[in-house]
PDB file of N, CA and C in Angstrom:
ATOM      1  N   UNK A   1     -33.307   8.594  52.119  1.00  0.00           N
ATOM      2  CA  UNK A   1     -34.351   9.546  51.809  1.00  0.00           C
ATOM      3  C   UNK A   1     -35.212   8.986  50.674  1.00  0.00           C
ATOM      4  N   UNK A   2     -36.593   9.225  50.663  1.00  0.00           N
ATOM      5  CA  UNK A   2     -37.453   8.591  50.139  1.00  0.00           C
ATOM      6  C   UNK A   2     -38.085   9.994  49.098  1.00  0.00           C
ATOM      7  N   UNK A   3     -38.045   9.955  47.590  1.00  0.00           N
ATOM      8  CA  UNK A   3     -38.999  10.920  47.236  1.00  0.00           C
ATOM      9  C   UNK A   3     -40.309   9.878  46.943  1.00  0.00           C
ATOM     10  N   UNK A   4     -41.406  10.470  46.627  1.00  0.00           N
ATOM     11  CA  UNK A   4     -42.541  10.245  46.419  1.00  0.00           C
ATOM     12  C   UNK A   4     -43.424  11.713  45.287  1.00  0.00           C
ATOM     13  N   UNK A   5     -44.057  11.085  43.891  1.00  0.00           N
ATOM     14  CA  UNK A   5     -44.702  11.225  43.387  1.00  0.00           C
ATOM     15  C   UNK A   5     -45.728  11.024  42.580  1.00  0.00           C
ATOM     16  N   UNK A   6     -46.902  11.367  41.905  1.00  0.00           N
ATOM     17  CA  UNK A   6     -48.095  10.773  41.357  1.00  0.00           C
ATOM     18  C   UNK A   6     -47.875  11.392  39.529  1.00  0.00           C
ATOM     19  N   UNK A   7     -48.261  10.129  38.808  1.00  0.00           N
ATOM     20  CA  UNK A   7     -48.318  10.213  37.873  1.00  0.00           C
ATOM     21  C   UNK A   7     -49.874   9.620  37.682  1.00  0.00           C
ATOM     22  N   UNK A   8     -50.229  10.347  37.263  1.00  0.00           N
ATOM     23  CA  UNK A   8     -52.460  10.375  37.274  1.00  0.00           C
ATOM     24  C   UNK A   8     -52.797   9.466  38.738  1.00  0.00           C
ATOM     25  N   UNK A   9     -52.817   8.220  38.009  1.00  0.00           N
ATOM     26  CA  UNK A   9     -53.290   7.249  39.693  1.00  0.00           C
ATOM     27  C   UNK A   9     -52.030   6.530  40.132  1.00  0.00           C
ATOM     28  N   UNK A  10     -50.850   6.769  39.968  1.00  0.00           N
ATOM     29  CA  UNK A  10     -49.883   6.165  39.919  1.00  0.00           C
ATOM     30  C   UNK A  10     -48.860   6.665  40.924  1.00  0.00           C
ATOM     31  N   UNK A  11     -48.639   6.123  41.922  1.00  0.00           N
ATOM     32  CA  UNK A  11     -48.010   6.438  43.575  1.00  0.00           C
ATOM     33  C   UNK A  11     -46.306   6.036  42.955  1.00  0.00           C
ATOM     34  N   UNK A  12     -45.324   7.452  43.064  1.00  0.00           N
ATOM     35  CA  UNK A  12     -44.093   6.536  42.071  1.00  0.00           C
ATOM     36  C   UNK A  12     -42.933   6.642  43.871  1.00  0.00           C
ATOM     37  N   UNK A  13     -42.587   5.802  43.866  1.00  0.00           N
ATOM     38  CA  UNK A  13     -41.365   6.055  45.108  1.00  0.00           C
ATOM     39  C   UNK A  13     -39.759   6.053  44.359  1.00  0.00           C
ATOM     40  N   UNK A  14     -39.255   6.857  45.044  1.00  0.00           N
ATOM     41  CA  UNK A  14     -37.806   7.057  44.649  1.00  0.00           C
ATOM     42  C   UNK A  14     -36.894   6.975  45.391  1.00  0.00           C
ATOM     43  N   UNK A  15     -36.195   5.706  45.490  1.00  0.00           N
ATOM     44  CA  UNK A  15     -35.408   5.457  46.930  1.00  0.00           C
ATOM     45  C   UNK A  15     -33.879   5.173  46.415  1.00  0.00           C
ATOM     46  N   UNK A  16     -33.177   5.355  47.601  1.00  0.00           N
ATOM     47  CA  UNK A  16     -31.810   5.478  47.210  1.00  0.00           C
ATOM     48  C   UNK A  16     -30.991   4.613  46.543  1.00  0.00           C
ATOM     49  N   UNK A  17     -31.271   3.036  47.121  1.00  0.00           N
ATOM     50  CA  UNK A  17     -30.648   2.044  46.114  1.00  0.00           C
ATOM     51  C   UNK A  17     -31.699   1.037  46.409  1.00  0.00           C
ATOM     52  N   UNK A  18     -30.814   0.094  45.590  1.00  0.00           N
ATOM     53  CA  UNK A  18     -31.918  -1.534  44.934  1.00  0.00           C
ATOM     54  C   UNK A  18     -32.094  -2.085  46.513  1.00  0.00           C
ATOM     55  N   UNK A  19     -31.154  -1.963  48.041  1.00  0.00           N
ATOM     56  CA  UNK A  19     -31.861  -2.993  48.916  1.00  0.00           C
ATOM     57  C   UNK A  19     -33.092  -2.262  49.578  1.00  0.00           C
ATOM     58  N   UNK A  20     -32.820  -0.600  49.649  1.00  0.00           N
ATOM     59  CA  UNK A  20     -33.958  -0.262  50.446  1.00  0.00           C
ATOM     60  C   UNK A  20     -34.788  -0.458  49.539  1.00  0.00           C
ATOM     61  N   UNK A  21     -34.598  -0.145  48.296  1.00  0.00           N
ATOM     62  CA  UNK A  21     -36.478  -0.515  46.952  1.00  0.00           C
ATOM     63  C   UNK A  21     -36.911  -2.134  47.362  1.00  0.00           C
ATOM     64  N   UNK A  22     -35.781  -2.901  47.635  1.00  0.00           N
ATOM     65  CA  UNK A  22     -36.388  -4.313  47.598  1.00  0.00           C
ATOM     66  C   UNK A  22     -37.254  -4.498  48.836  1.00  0.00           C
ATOM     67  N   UNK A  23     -36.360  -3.687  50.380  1.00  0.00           N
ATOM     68  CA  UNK A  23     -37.415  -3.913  50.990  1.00  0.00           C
ATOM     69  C   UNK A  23     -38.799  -3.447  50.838  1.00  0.00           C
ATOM     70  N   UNK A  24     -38.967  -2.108  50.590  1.00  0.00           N
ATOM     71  CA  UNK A  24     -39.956  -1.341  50.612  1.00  0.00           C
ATOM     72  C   UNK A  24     -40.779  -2.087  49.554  1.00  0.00           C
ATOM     73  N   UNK A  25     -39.994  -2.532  48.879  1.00  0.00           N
ATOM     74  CA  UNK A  25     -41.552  -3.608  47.752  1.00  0.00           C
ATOM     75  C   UNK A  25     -41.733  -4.629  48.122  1.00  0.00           C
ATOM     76  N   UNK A  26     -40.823  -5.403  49.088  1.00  0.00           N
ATOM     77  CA  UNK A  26     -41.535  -6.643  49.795  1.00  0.00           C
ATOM     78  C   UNK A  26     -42.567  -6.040  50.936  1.00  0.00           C
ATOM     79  N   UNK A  27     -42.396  -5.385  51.345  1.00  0.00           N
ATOM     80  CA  UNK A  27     -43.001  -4.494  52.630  1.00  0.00           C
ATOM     81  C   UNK A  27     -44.547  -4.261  52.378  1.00  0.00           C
ATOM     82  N   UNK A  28     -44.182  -3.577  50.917  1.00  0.00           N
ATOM     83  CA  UNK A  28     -45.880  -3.441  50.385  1.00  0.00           C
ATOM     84  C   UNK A  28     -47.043  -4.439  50.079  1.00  0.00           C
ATOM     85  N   UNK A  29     -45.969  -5.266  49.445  1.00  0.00           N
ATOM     86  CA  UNK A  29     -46.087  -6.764  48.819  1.00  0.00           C
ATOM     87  C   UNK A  29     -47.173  -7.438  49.462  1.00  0.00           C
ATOM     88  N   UNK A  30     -46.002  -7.687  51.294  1.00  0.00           N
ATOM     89  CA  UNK A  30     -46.405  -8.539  52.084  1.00  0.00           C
ATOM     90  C   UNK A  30     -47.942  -7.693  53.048  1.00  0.00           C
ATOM     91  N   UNK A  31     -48.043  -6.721  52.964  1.00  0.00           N
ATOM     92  CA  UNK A  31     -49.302  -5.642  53.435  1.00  0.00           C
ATOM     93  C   UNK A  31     -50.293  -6.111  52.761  1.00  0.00           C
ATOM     94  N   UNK A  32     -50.146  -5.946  51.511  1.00  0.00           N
ATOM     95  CA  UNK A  32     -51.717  -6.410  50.794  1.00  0.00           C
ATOM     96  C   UNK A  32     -51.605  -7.775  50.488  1.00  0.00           C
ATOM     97  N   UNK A  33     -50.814  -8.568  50.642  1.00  0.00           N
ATOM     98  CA  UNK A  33     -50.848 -10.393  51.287  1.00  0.00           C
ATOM     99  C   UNK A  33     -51.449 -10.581  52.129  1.00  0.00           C
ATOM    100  N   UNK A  34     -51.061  -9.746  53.531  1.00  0.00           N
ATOM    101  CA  UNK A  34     -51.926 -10.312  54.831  1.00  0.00           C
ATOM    102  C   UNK A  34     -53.165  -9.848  54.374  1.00  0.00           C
ATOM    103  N   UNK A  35     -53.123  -8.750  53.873  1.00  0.00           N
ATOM    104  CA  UNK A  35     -54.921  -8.485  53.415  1.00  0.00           C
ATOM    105  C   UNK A  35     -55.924  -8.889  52.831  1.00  0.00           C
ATOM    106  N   UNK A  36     -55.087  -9.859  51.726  1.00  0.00           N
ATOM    107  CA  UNK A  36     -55.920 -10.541  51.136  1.00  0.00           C
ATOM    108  C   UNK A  36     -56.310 -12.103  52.391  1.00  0.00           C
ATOM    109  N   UNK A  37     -54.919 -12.544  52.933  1.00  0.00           N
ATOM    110  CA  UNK A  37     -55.504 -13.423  53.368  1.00  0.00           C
ATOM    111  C   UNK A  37     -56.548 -13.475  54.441  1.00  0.00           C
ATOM    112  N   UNK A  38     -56.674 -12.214  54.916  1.00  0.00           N
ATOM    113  CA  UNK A  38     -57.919 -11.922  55.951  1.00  0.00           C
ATOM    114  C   UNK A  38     -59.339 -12.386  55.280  1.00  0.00           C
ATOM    115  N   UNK A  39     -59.237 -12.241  53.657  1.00  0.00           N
ATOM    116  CA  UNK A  39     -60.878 -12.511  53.145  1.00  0.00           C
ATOM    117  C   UNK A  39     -60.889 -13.555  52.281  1.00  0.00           C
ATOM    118  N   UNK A  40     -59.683 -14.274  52.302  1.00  0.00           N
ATOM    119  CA  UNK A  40     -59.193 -15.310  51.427  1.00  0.00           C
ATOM    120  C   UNK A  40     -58.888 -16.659  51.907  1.00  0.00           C
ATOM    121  N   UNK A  41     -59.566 -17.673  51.453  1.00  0.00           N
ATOM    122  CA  UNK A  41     -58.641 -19.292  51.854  1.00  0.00           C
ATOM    123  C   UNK A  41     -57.386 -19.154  51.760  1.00  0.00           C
ATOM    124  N   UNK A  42     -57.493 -18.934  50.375  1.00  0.00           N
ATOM    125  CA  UNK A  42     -55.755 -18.610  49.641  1.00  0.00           C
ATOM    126  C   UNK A  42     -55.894 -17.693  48.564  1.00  0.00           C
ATOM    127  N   UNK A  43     -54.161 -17.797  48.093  1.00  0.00           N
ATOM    128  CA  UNK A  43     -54.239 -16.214  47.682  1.00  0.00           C
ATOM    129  C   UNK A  43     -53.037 -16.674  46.373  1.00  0.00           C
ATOM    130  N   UNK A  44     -53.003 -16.907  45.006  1.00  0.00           N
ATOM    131  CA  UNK A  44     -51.925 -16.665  43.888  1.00  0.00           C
ATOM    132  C   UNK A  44     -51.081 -15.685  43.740  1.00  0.00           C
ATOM    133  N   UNK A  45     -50.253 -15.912  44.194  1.00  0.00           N
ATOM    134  CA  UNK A  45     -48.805 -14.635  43.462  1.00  0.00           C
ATOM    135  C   UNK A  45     -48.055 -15.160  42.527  1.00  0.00           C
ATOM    136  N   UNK A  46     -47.918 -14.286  41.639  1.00  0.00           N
ATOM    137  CA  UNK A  46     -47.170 -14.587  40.520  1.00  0.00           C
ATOM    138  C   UNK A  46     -45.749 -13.412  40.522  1.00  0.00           C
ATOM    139  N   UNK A  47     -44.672 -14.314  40.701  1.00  0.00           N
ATOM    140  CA  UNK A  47     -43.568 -13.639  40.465  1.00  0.00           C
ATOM    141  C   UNK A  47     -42.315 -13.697  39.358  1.00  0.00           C
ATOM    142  N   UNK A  48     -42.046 -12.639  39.244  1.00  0.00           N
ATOM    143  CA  UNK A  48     -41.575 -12.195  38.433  1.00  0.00           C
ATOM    144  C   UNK A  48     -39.823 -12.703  38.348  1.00  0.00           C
ATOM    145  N   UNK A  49     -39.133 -13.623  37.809  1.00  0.00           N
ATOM    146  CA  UNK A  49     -37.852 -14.119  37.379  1.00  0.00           C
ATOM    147  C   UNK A  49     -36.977 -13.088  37.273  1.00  0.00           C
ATOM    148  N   UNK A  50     -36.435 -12.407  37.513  1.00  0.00           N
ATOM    149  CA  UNK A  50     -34.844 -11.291  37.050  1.00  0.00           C
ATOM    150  C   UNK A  50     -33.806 -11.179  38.234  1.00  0.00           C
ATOM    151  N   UNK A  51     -32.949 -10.267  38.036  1.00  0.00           N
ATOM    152  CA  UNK A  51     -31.910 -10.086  38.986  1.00  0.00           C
ATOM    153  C   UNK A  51     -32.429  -8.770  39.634  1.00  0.00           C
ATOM    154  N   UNK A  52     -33.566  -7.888  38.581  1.00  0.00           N
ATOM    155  CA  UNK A  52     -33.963  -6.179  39.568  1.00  0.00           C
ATOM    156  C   UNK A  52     -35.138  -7.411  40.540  1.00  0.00           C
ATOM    157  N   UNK A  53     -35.585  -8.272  41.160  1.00  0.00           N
ATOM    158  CA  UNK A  53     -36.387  -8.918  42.082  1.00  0.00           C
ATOM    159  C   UNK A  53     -35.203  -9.277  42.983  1.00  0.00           C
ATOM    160  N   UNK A  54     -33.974  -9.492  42.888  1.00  0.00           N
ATOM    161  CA  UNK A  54     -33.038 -10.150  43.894  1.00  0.00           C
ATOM    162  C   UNK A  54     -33.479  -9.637  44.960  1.00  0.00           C
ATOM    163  N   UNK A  55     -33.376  -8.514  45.736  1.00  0.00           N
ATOM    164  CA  UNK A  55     -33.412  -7.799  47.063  1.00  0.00           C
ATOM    165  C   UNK A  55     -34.995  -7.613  47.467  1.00  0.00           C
ATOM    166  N   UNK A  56     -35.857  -8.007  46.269  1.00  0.00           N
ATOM    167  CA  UNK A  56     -37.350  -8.205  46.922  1.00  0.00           C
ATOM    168  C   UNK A  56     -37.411  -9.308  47.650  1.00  0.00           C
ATOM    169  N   UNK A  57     -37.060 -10.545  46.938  1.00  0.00           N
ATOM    170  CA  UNK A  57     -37.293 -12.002  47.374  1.00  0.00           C
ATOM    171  C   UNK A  57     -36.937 -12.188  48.684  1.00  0.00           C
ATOM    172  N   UNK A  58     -35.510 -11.453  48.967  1.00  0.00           N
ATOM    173  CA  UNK A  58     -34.402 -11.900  50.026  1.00  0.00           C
ATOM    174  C   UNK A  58     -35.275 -10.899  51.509  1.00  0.00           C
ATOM    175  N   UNK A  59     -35.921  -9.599  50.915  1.00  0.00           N
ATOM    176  CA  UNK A  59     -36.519  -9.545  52.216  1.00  0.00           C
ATOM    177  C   UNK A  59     -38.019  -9.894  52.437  1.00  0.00           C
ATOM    178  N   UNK A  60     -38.868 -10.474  51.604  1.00  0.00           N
ATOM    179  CA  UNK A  60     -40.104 -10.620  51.258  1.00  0.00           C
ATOM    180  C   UNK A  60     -39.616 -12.116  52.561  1.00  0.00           C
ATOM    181  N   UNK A  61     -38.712 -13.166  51.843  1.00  0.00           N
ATOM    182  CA  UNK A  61     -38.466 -14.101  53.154  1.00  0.00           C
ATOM    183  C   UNK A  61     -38.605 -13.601  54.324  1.00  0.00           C
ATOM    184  N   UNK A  62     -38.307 -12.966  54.762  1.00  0.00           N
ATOM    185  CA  UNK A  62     -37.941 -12.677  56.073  1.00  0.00           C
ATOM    186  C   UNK A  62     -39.449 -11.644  56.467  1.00  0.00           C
ATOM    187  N   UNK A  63     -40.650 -11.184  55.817  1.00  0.00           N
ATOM    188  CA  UNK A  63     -41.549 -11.092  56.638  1.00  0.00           C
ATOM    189  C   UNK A  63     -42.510 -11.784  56.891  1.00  0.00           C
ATOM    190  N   UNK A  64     -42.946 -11.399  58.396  1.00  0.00           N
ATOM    191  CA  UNK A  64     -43.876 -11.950  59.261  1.00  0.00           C
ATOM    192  C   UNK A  64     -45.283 -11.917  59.068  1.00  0.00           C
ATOM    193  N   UNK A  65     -45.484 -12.961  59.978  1.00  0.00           N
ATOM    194  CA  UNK A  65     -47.206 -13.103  60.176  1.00  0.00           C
ATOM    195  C   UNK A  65     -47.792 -13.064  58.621  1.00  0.00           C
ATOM    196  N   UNK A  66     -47.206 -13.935  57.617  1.00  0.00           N
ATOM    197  CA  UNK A  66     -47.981 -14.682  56.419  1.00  0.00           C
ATOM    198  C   UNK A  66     -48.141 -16.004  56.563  1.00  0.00           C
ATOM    199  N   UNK A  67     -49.279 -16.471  56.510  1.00  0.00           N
ATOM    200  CA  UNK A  67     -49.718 -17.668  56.181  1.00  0.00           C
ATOM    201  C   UNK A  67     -49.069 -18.470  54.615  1.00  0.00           C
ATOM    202  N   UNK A  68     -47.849 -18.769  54.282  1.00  0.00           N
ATOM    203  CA  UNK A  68     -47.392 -19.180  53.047  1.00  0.00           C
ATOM    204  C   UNK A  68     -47.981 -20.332  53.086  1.00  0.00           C
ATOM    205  N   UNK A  69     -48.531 -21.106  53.533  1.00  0.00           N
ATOM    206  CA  UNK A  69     -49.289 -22.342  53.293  1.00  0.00           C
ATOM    207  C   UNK A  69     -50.540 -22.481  53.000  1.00  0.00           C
ATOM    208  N   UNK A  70     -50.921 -20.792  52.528  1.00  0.00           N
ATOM    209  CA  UNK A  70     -52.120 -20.464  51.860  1.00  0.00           C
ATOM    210  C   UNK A  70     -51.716 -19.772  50.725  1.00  0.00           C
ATOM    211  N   UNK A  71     -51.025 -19.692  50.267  1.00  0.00           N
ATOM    212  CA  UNK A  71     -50.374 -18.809  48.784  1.00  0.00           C
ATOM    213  C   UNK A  71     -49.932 -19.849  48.142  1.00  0.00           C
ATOM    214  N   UNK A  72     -50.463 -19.585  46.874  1.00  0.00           N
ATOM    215  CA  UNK A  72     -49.982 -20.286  45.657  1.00  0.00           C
ATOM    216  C   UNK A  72     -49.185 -19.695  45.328  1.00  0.00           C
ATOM    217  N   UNK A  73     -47.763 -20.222  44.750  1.00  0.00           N
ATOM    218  CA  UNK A  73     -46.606 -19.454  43.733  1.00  0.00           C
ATOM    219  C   UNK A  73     -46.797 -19.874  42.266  1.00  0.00           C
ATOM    220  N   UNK A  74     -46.631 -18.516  41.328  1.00  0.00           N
ATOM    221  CA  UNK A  74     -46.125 -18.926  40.277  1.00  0.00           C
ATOM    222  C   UNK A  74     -45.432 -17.954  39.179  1.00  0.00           C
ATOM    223  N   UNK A  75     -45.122 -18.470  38.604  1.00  0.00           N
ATOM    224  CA  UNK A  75     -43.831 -17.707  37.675  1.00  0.00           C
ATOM    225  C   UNK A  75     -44.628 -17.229  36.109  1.00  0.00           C
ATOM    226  N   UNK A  76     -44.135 -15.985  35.858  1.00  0.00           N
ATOM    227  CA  UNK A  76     -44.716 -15.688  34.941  1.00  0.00           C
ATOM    228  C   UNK A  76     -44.224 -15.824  33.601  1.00  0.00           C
ATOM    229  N   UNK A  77     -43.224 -16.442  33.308  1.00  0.00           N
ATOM    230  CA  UNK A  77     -42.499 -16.469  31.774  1.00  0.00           C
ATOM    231  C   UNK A  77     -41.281 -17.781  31.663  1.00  0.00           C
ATOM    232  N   UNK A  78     -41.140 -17.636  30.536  1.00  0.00           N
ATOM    233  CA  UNK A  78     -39.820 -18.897  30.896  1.00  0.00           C
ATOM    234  C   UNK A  78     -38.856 -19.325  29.247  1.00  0.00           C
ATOM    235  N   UNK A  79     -38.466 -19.545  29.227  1.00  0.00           N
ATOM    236  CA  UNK A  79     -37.408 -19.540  27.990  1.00  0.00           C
ATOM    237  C   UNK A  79     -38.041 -20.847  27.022  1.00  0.00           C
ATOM    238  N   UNK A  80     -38.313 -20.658  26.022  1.00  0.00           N
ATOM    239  CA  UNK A  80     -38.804 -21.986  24.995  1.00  0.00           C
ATOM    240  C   UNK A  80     -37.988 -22.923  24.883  1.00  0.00           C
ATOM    241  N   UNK A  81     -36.901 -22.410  24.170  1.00  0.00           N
ATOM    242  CA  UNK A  81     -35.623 -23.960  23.801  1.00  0.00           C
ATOM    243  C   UNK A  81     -34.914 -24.750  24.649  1.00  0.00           C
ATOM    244  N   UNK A  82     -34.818 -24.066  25.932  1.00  0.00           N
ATOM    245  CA  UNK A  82     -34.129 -24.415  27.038  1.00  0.00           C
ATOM    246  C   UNK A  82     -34.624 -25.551  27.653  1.00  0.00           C
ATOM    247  N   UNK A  83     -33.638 -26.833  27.920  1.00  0.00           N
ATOM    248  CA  UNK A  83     -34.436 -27.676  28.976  1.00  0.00           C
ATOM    249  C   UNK A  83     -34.835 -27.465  30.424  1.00  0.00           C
ATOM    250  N   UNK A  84     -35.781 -27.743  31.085  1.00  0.00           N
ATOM    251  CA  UNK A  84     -36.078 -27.366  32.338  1.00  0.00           C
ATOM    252  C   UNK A  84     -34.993 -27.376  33.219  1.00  0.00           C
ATOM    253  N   UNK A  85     -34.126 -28.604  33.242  1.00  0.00           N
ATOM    254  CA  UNK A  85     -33.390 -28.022  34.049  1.00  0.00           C
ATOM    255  C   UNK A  85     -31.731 -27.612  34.049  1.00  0.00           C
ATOM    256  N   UNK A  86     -32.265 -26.589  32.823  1.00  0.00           N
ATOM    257  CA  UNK A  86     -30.839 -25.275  32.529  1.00  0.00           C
ATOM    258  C   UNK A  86     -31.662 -24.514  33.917  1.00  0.00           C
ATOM    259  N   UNK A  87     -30.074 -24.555  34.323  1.00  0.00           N
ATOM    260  CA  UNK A  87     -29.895 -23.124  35.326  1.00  0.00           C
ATOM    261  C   UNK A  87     -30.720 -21.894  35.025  1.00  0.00           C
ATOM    262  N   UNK A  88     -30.312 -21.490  33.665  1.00  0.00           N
ATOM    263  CA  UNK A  88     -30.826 -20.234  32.797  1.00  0.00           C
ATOM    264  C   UNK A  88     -32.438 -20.267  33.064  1.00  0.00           C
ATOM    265  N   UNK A  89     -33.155 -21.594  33.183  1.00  0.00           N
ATOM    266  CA  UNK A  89     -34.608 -21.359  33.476  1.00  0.00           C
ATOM    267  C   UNK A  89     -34.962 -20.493  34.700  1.00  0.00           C
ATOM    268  N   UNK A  90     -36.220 -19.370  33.957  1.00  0.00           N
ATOM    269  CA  UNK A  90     -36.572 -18.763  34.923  1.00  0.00           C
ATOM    270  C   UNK A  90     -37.274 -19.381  36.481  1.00  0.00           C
ATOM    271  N   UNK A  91     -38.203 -20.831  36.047  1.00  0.00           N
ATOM    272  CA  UNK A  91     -38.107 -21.458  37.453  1.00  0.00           C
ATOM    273  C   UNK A  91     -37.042 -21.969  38.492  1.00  0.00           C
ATOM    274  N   UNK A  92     -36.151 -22.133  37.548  1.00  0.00           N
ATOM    275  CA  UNK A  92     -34.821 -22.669  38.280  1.00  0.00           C
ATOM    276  C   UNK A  92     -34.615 -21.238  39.038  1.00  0.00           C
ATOM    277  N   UNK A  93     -34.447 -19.872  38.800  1.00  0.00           N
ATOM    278  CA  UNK A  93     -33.946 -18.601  39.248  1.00  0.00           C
ATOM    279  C   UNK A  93     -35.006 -18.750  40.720  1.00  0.00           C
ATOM    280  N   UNK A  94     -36.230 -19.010  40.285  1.00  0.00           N
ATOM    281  CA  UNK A  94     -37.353 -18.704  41.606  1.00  0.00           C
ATOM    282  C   UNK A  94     -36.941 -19.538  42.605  1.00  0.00           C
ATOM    283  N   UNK A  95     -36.988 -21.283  42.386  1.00  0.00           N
ATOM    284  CA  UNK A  95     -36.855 -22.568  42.624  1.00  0.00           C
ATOM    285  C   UNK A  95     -35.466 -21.932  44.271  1.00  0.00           C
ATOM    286  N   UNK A  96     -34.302 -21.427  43.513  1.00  0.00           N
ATOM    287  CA  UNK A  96     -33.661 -20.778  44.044  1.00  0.00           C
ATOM    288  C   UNK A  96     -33.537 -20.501  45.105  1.00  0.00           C
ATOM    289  N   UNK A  97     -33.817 -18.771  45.221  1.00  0.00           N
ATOM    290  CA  UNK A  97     -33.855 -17.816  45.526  1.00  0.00           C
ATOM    291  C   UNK A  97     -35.226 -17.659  46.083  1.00  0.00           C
ATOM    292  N   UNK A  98     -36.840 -18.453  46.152  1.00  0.00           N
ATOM    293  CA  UNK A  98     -37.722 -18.161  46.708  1.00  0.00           C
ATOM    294  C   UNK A  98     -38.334 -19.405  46.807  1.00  0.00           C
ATOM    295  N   UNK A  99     -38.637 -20.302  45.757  1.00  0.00           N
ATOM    296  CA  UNK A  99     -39.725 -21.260  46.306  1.00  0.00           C
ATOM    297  C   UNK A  99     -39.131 -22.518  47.168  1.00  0.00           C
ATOM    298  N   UNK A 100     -38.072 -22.709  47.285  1.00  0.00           N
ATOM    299  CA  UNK A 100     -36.929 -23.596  48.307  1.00  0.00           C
ATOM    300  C   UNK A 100     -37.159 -23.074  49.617  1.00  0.00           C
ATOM    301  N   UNK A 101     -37.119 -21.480  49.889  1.00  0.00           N
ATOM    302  CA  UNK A 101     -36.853 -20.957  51.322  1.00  0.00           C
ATOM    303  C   UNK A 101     -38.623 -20.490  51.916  1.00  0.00           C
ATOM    304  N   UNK A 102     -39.586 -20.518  51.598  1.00  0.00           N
ATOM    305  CA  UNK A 102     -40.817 -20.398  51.783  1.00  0.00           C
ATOM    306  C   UNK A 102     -41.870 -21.588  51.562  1.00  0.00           C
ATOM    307  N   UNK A 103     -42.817 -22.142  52.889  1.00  0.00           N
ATOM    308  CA  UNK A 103     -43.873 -23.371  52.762  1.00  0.00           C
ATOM    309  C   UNK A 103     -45.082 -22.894  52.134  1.00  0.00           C
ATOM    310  N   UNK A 104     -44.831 -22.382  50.931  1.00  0.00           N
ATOM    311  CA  UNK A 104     -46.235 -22.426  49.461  1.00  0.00           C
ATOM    312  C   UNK A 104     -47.012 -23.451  49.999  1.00  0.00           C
ATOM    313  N   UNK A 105     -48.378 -23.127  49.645  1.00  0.00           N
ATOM    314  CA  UNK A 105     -49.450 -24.135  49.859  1.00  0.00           C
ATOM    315  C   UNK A 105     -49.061 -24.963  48.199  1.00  0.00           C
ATOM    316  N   UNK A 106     -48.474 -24.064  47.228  1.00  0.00           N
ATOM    317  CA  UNK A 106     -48.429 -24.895  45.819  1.00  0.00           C
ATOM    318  C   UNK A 106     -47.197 -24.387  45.035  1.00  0.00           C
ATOM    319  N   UNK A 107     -46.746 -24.674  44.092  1.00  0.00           N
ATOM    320  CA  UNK A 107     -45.856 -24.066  43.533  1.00  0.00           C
ATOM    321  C   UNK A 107     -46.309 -24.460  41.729  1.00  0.00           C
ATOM    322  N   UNK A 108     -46.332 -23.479  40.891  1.00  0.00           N
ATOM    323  CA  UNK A 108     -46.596 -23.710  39.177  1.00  0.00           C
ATOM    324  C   UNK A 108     -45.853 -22.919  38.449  1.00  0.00           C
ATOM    325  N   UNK A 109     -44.933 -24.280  38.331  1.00  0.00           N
ATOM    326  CA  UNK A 109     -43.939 -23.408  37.402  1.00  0.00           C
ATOM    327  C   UNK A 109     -44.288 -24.228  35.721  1.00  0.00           C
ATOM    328  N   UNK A 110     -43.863 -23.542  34.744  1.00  0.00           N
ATOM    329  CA  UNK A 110     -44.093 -23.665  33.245  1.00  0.00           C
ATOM    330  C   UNK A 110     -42.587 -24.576  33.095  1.00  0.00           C
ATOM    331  N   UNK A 111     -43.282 -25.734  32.071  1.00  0.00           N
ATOM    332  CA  UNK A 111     -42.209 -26.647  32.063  1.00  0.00           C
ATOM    333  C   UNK A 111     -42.335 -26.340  29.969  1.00  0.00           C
ATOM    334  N   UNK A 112     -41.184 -27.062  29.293  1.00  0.00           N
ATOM    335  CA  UNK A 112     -41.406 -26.663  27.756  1.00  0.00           C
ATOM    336  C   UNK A 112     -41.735 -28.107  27.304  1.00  0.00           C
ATOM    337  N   UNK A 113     -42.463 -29.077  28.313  1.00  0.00           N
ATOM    338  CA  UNK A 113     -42.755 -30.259  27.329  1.00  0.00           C
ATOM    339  C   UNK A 113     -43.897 -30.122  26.631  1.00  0.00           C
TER     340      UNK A 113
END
């Protein structure tokens, strides 16, 4: 069961656990993806590193009819002291879990040299 409410312009969904939220936010995700790529060469997404994205990523893979060889990836944050390649790096988390299993036209991840 799905609630749904508005906070001023703000569409809030309330779903039962983290896999149906993950789909339903890859779902949305991937809606205004194909949309953009209808008026777009290509298109930048910037995603977000954590463990509340696990169940987005895992079904965001699995939808259809995107052109990923027109999307740029990139990551929005990343740890200072850490060498690039600690596990703990947030590109390493994406690298992972999304930019390994999807053909990006690019991938930009933040390195600390």
């Amino acid at each position: 069961m799905m609630l749904t409410h508005k906070v001023d312009n703000l569409e809030v969904f309330i779903l039962p656990n983290r896999e149906i939220m993950g789909k339903a936010a890859a779902q949305a995700g991937a809606k205004h993806l194909r949309g953009l790529l209808k008026t777009q060469d290509e298109v930048n997404v910037v995603f977000a590193a954590a463990p509340s994205q696990e169940e987005m990523m895992a079904a965001l893979i699995n939808e259809e009819d995107i052109d990923w060889g027109r999307v740029n990836a990139l990551h929005m944050d990343n740890y200072i002291a850490l060498p690039d390649s600690a596990p703990q790096q947030f590109s390493n988390f994406l690298r992972i879990r999304l930019f390994r299993k999807l053909p990006f036209r690019s991938i930009h991840t933040m390195g600390n040299q």
